[in-house]
N, C-alpha and C. Protein backbone atom coordinates (compact mmCIF):
# COMPACT_ATOMS: atom_id res chain seq x y z
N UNK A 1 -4.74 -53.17 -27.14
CA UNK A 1 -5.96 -52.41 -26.95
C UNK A 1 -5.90 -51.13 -27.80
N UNK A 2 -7.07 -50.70 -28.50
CA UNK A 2 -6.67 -49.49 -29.40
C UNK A 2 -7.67 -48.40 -28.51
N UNK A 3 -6.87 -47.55 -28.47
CA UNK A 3 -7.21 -46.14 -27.87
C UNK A 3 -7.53 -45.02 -28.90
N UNK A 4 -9.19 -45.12 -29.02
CA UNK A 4 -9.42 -43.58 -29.54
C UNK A 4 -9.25 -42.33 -28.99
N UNK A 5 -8.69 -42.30 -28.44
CA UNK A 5 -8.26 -40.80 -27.69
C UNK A 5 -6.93 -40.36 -27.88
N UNK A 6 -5.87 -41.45 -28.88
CA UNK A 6 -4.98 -41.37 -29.35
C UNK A 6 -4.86 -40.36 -31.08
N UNK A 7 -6.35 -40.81 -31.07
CA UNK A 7 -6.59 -39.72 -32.65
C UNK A 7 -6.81 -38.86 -32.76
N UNK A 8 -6.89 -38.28 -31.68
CA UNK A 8 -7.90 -36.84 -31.04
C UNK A 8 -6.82 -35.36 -30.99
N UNK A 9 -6.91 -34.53 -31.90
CA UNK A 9 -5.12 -33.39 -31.83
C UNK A 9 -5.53 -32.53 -30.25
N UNK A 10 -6.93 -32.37 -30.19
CA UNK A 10 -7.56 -31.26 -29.52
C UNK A 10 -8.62 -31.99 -28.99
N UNK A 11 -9.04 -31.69 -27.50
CA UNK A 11 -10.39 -31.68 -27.03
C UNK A 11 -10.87 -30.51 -26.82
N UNK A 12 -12.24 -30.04 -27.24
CA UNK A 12 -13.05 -28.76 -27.41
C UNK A 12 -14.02 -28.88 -26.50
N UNK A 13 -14.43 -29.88 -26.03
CA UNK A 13 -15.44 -29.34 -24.96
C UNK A 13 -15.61 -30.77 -24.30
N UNK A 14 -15.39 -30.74 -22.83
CA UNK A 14 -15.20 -31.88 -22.18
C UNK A 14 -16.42 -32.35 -21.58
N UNK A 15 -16.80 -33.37 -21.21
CA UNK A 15 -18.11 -34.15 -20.50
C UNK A 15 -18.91 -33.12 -19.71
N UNK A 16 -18.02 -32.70 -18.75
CA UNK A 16 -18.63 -31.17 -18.10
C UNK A 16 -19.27 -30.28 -18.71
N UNK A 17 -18.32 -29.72 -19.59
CA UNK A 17 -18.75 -28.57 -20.07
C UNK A 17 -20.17 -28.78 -21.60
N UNK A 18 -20.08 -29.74 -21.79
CA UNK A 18 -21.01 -30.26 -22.66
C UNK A 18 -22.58 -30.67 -21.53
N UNK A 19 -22.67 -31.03 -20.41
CA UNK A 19 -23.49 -31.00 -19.75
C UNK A 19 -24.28 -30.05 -19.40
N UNK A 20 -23.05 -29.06 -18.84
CA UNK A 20 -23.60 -27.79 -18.18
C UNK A 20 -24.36 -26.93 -19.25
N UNK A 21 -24.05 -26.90 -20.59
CA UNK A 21 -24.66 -26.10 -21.55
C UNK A 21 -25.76 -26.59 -22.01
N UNK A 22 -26.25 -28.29 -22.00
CA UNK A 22 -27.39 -28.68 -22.20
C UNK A 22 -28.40 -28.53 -21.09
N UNK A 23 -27.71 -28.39 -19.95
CA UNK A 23 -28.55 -27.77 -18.49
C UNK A 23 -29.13 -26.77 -18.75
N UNK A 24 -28.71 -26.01 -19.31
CA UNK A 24 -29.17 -23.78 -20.05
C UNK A 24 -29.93 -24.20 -21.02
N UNK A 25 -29.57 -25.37 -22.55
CA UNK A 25 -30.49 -24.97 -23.26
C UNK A 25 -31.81 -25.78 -23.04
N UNK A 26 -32.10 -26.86 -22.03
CA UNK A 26 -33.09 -27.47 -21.53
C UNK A 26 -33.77 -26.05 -20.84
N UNK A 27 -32.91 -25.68 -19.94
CA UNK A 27 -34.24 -24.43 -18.99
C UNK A 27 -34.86 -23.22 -20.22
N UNK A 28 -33.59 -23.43 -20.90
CA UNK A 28 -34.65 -22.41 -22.14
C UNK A 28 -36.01 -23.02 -23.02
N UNK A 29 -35.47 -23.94 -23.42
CA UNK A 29 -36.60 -24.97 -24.46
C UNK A 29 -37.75 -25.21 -22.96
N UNK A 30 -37.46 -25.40 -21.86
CA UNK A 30 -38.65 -25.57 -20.90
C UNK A 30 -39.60 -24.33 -20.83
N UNK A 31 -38.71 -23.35 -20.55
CA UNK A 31 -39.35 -22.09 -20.45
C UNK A 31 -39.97 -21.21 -21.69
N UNK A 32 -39.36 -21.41 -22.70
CA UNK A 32 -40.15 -21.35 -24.39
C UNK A 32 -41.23 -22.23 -24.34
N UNK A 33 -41.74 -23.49 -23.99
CA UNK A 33 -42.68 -24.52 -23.83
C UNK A 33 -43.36 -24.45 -23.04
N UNK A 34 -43.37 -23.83 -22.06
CA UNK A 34 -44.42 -23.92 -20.60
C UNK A 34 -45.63 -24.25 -21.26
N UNK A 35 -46.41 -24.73 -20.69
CA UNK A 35 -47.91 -25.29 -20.63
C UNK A 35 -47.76 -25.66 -22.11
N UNK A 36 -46.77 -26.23 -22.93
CA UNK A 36 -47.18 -26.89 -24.14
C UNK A 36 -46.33 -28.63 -24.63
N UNK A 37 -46.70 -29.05 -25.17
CA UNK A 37 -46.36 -30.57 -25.56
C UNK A 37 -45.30 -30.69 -26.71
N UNK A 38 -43.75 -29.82 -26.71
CA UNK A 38 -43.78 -30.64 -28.24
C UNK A 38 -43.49 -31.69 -28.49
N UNK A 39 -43.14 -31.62 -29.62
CA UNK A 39 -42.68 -33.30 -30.23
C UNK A 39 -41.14 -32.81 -30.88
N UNK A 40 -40.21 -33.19 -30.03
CA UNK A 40 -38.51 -33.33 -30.14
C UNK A 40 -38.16 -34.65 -31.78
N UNK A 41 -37.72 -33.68 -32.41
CA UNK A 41 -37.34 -34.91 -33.60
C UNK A 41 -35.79 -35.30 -33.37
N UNK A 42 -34.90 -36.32 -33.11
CA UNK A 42 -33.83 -36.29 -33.32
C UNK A 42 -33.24 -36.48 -34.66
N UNK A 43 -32.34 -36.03 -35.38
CA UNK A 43 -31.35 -36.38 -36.61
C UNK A 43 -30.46 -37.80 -36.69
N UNK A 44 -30.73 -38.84 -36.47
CA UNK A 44 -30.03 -39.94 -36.67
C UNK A 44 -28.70 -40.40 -37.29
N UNK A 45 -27.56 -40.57 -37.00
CA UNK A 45 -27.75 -41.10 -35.77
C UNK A 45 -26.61 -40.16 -34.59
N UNK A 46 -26.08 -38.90 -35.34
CA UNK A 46 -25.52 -38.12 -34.68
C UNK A 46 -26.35 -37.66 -33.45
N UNK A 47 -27.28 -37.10 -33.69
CA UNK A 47 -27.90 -36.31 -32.41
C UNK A 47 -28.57 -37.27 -31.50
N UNK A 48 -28.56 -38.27 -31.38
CA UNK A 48 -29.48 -39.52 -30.05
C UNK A 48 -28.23 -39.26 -29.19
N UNK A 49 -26.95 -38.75 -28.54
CA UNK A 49 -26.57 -38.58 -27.25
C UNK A 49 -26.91 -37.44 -27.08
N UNK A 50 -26.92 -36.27 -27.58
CA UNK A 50 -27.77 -34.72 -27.44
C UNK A 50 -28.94 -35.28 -27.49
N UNK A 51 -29.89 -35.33 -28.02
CA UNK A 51 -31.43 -35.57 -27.64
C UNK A 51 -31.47 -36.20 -26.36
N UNK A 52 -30.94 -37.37 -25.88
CA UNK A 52 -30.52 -37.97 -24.80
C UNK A 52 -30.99 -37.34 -23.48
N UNK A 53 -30.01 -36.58 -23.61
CA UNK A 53 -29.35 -35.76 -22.48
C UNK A 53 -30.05 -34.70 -22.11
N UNK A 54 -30.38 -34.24 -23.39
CA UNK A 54 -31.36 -33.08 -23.08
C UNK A 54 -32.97 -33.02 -23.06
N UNK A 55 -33.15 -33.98 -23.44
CA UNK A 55 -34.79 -34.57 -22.44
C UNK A 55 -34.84 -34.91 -21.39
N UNK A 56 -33.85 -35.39 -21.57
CA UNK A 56 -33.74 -35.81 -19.26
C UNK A 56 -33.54 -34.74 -18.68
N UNK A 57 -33.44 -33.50 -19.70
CA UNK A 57 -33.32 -32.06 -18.78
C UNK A 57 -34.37 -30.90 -18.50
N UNK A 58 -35.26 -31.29 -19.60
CA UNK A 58 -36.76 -30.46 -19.86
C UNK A 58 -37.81 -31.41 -18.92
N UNK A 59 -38.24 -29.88 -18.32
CA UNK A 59 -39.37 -30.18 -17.38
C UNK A 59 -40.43 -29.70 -17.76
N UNK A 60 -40.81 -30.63 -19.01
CA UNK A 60 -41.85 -30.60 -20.02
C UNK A 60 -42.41 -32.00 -20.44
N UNK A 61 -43.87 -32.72 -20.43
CA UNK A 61 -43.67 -33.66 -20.97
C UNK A 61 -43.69 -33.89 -22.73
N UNK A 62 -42.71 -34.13 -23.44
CA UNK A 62 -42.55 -34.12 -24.55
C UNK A 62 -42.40 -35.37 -25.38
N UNK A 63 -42.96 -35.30 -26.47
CA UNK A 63 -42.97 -36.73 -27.33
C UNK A 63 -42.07 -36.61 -28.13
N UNK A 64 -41.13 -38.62 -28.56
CA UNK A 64 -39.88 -38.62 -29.15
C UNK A 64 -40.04 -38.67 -30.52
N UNK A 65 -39.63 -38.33 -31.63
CA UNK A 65 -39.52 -39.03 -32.78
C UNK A 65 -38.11 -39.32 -33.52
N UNK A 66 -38.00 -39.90 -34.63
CA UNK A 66 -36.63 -39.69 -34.88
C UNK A 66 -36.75 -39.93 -36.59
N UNK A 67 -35.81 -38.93 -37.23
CA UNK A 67 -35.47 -39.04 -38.72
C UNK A 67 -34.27 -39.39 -38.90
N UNK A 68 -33.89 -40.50 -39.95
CA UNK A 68 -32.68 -40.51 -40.84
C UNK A 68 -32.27 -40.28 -41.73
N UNK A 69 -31.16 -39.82 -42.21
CA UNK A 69 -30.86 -39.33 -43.42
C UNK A 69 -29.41 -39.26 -43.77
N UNK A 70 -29.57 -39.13 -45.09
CA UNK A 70 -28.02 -39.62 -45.58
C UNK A 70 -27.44 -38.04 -46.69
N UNK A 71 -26.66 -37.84 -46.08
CA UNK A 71 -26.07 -36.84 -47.15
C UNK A 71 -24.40 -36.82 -47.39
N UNK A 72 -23.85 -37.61 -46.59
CA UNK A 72 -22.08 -37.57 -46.24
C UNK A 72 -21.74 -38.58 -46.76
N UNK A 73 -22.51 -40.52 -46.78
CA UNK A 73 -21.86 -41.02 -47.52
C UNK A 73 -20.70 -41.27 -46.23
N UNK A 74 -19.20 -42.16 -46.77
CA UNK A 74 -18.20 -42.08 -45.86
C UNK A 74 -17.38 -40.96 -45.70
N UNK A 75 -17.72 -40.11 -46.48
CA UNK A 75 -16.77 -39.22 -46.15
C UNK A 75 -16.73 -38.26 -44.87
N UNK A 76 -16.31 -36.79 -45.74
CA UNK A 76 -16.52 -36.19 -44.97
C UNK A 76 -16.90 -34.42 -44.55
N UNK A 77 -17.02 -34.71 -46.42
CA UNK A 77 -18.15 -33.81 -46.78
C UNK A 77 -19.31 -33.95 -46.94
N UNK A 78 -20.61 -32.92 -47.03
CA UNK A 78 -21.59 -33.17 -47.52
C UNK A 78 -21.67 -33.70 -48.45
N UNK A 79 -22.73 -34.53 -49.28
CA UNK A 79 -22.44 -34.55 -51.06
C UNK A 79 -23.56 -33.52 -51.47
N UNK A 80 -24.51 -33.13 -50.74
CA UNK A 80 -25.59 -32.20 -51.08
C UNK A 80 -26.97 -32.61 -51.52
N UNK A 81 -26.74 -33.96 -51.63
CA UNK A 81 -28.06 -34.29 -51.72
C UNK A 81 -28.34 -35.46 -50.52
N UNK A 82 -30.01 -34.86 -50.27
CA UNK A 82 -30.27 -35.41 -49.15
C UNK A 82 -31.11 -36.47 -49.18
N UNK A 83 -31.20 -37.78 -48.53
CA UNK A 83 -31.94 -39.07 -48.44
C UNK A 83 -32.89 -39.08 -47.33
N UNK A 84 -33.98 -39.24 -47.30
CA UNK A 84 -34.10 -39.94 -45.75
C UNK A 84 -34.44 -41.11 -45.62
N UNK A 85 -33.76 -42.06 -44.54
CA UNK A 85 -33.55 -43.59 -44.86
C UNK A 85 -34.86 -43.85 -43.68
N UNK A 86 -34.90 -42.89 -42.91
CA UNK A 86 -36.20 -43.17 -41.90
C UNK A 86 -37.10 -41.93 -41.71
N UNK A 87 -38.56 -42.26 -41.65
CA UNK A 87 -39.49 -40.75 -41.70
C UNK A 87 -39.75 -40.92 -40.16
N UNK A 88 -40.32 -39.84 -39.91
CA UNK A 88 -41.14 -39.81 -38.34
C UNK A 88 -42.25 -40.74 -38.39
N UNK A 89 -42.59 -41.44 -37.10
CA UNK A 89 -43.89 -41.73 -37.27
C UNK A 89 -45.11 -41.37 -36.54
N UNK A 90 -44.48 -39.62 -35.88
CA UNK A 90 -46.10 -39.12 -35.22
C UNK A 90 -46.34 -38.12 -36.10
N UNK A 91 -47.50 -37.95 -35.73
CA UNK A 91 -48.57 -36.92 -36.59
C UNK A 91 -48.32 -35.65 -36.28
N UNK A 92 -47.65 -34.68 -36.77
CA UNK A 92 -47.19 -33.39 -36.45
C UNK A 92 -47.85 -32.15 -36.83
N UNK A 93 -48.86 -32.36 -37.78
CA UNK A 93 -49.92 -31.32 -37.79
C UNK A 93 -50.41 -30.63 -36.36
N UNK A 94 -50.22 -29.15 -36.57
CA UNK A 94 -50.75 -28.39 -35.45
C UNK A 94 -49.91 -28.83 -34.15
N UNK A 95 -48.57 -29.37 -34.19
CA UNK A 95 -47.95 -29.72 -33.27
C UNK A 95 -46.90 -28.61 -33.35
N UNK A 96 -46.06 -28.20 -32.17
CA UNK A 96 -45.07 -27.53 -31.84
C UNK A 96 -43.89 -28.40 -31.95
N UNK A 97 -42.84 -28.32 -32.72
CA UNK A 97 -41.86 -29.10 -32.81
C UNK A 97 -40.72 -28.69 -33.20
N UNK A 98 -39.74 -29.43 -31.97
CA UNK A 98 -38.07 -29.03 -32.10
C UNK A 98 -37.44 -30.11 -32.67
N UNK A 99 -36.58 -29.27 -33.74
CA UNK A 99 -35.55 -30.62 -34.66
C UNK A 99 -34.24 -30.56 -33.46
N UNK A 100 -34.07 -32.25 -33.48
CA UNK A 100 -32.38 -31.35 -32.61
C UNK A 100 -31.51 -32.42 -33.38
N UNK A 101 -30.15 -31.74 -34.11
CA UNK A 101 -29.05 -32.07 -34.52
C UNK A 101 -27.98 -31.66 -33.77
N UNK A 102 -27.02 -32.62 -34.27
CA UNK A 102 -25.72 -32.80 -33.31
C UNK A 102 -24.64 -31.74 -33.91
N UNK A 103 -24.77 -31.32 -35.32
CA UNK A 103 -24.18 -30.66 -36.04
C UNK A 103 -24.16 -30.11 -37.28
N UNK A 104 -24.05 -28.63 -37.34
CA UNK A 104 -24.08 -27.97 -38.72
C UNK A 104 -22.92 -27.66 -39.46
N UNK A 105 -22.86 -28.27 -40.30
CA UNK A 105 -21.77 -27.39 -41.29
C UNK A 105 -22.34 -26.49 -42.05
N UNK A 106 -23.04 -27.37 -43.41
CA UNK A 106 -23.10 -26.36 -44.74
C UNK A 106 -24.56 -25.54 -44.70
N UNK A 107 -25.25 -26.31 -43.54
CA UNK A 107 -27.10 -25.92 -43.53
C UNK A 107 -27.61 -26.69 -44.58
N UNK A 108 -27.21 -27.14 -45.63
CA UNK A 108 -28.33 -27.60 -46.80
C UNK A 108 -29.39 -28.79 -45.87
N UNK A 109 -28.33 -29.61 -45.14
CA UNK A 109 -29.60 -30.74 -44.41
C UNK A 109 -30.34 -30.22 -43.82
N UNK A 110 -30.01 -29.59 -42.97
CA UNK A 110 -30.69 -29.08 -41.96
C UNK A 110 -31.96 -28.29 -42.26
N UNK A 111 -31.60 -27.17 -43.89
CA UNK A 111 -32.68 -26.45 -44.60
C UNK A 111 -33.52 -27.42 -45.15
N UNK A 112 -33.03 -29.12 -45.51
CA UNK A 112 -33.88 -29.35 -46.30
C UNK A 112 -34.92 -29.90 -45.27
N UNK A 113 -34.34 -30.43 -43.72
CA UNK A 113 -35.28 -31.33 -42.91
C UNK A 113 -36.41 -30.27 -42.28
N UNK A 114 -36.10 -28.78 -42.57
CA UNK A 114 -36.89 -27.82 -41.65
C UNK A 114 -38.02 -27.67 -43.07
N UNK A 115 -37.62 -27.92 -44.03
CA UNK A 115 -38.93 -28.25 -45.14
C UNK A 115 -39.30 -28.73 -45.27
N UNK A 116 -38.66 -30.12 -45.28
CA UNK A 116 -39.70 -31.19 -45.19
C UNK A 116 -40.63 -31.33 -43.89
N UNK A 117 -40.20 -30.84 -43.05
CA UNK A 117 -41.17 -31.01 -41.85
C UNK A 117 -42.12 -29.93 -41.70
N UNK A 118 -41.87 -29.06 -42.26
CA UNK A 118 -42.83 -27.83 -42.48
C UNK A 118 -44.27 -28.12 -43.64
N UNK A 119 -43.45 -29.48 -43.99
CA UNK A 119 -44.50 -30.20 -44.97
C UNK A 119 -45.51 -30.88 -44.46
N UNK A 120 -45.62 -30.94 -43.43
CA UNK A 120 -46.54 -31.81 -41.98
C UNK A 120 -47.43 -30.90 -41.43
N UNK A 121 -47.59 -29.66 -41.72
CA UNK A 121 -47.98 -28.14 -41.21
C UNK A 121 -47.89 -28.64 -39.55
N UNK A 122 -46.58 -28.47 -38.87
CA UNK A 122 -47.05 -27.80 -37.41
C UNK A 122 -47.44 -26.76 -37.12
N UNK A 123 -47.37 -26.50 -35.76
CA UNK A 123 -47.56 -24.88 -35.65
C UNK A 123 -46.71 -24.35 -35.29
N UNK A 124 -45.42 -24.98 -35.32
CA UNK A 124 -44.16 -24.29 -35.24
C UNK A 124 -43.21 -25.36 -35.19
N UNK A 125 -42.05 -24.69 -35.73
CA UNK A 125 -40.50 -25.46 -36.11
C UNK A 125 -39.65 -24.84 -35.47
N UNK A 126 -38.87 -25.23 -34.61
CA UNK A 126 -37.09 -24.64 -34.17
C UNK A 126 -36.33 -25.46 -33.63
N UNK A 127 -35.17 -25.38 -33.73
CA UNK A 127 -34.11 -26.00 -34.66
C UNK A 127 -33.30 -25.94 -33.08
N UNK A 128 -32.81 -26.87 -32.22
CA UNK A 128 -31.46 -27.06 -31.05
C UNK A 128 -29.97 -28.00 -31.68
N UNK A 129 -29.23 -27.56 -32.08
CA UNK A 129 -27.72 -27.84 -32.43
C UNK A 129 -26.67 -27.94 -31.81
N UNK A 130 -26.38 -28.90 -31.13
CA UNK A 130 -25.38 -28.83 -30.31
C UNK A 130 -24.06 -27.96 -30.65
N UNK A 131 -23.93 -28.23 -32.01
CA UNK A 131 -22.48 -27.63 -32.64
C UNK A 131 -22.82 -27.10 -34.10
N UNK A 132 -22.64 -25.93 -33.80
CA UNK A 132 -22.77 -25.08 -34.94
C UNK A 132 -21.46 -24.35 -35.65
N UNK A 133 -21.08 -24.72 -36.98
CA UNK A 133 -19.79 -24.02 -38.11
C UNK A 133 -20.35 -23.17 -38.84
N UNK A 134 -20.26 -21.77 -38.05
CA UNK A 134 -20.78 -20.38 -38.96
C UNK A 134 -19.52 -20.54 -39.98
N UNK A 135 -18.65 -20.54 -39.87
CA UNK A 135 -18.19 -20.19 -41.28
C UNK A 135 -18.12 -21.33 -42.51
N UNK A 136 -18.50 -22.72 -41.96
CA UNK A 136 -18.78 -23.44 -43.24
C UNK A 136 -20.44 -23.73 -43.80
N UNK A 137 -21.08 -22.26 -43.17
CA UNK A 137 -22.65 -22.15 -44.05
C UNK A 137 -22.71 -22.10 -45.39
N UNK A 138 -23.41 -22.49 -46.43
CA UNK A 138 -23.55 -21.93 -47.72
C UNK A 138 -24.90 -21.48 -47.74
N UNK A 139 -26.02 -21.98 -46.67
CA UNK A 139 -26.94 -20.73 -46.66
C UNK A 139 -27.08 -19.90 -45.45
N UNK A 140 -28.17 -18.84 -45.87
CA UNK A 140 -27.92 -17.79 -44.19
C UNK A 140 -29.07 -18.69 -43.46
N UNK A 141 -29.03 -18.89 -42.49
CA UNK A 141 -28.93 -20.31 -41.63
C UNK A 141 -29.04 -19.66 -39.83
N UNK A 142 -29.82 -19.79 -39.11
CA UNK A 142 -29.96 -19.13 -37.86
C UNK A 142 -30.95 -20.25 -37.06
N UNK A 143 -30.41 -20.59 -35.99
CA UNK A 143 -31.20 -21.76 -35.24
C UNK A 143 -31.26 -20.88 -33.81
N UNK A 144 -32.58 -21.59 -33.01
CA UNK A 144 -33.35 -20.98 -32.42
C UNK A 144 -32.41 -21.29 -30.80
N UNK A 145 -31.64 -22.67 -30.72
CA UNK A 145 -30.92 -22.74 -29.87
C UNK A 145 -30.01 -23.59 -30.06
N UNK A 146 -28.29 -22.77 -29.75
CA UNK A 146 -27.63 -23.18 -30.33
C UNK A 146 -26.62 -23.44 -28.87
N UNK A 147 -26.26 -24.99 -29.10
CA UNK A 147 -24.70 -25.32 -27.76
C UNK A 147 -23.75 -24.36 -27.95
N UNK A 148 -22.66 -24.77 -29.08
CA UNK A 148 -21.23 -23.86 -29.39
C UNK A 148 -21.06 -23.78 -30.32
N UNK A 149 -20.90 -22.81 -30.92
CA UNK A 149 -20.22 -22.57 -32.25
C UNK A 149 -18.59 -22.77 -31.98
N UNK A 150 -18.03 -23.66 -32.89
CA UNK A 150 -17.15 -23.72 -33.42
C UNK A 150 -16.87 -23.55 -34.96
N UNK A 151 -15.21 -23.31 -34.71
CA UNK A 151 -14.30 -23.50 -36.09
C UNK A 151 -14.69 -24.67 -37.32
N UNK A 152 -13.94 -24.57 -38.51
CA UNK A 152 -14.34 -25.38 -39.48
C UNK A 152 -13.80 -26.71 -39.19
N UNK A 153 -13.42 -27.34 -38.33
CA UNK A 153 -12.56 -28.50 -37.89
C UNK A 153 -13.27 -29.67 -38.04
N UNK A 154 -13.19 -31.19 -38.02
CA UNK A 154 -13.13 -32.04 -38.21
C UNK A 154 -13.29 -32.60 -36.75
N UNK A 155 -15.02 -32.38 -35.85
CA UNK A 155 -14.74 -33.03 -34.37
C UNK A 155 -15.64 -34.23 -34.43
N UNK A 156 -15.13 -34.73 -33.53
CA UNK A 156 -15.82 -36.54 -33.02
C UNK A 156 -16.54 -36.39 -31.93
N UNK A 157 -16.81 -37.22 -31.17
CA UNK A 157 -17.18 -37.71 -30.16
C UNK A 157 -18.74 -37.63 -29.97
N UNK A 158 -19.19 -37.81 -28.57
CA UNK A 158 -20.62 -37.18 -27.88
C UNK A 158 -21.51 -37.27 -29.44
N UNK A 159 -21.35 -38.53 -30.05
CA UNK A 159 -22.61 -38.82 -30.91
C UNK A 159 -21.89 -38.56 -32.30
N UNK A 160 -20.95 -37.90 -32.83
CA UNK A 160 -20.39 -37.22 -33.60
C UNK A 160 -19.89 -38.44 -34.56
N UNK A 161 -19.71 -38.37 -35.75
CA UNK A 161 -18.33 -39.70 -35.73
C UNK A 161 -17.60 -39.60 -37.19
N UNK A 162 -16.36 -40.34 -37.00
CA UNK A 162 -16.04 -40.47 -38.64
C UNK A 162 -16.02 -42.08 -38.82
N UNK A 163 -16.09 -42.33 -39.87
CA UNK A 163 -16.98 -44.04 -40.54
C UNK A 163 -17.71 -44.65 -39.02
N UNK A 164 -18.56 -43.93 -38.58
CA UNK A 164 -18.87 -45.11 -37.55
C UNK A 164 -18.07 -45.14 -36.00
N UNK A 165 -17.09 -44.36 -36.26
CA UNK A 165 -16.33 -44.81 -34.59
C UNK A 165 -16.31 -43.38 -34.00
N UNK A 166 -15.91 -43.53 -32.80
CA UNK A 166 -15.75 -42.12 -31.76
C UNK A 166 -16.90 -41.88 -31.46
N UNK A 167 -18.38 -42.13 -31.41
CA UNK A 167 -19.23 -41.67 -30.94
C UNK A 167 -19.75 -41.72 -29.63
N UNK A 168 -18.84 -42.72 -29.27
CA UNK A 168 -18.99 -43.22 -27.86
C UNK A 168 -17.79 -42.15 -26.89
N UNK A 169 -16.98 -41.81 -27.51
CA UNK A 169 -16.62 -40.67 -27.11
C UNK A 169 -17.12 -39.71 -25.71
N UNK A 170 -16.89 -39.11 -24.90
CA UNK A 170 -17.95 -38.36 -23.65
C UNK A 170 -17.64 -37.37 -23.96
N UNK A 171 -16.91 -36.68 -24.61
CA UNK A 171 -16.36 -35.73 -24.85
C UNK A 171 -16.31 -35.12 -26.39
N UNK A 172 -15.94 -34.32 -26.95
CA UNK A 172 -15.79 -33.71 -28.89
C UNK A 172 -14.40 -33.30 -28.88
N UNK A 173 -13.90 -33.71 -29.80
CA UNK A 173 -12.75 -33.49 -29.67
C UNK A 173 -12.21 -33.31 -31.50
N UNK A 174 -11.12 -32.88 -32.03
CA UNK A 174 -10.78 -32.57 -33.53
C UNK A 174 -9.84 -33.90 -33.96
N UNK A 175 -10.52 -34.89 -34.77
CA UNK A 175 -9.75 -35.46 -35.19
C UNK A 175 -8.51 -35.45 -36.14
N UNK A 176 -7.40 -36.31 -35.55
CA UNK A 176 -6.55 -36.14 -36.42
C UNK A 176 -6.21 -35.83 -37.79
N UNK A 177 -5.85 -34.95 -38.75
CA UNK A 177 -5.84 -34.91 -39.70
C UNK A 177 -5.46 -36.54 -40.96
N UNK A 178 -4.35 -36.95 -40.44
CA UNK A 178 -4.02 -38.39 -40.90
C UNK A 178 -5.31 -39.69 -41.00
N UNK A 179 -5.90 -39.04 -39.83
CA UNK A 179 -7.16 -40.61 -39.43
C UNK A 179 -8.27 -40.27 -40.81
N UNK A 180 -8.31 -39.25 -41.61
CA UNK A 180 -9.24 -39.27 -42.24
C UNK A 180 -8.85 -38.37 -43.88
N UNK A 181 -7.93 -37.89 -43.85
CA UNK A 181 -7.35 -37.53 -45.31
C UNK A 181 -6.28 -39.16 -46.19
């Protein structure tokens, strides 16, 4: 039987503690929203266990959409240029709408998906990140609600992944250096 939890040097934030913080940023995104509808975009396919979790937490009724996009390739850097392999398919004009990603490193995706969607004219854009790397920004980069900032590290789990595995993960944790150099 192979055990992914054998690749793992560090766990950073456990099932709990990853709950309880989407509990806070749901009552915030509820309470920023009162009496309004947005439309939640998820980032594919990292952020669908954060989007997840945190709609079942807003006591708002809100509509789903979802974008894909390619910028990593297998690795495990950015390469900097961005694809999108899937568009939204609701109408976001004059709509209020939150992007939510599972994770920032460099900002370039993230800058380019808050333009392209700004290309839809809503009436507003902001940005929920489960995991945010201030120090591996290359632009100045500020999201409206953010889980944890962490270190420049290499984490898995809770949607996260390297080629495809660990996402099933309940937990984020720093993968081994060996599993991926």
């Amino acid at each position: 039987m192979i055990s992914m939890n054998s690749d793992i040097s560090e766990y950073l934030f456990s099932e709990t503690q990853i709950q309880e913080r989407i509990k806070q940023l749901a009552e915030k995104i509820t309470n920023d929203y009162r009496s309004k509808n947005p439309v939640i975009i998820s980032i594919l396919k990292g952020g669908f266990v954060f989007m997840a979790d945190l709609v079942r937490q807003i006591d708002l009724p809100v509509e789903l959409d979802f974008m894909a996009i390619s910028s990593y390739g297998s690795g495990t850097a950015s390469s900097g240029v961005v694809k999108i392999k899937k568009d939204i398919d609701i109408d976001i004009s004059g709509r209020d709408v939150i992007i939510v990603e599972d994770i920032v490193d460099s900002g370039l995706s993230l800058q380019y998906i808050r333009d392209y969607i700004g290309k839809h004219n809503p009436s507003s854009i902001r940005i929920c990140v489960l995991l945010d790397k201030p120090a591996a920004h290359k632009l100045d980069v500020t999201f409206e609600y953010v889980g944890f900032n962490i270190g420049n590290e290499f984490v898995v789990g809770y949607g996260l992944d390297y080629n495809e595995r660990y996402r099933n993960l309940p937990y984020i944790g720093i993968l081994k250096k060996e599993i991926y150099s």
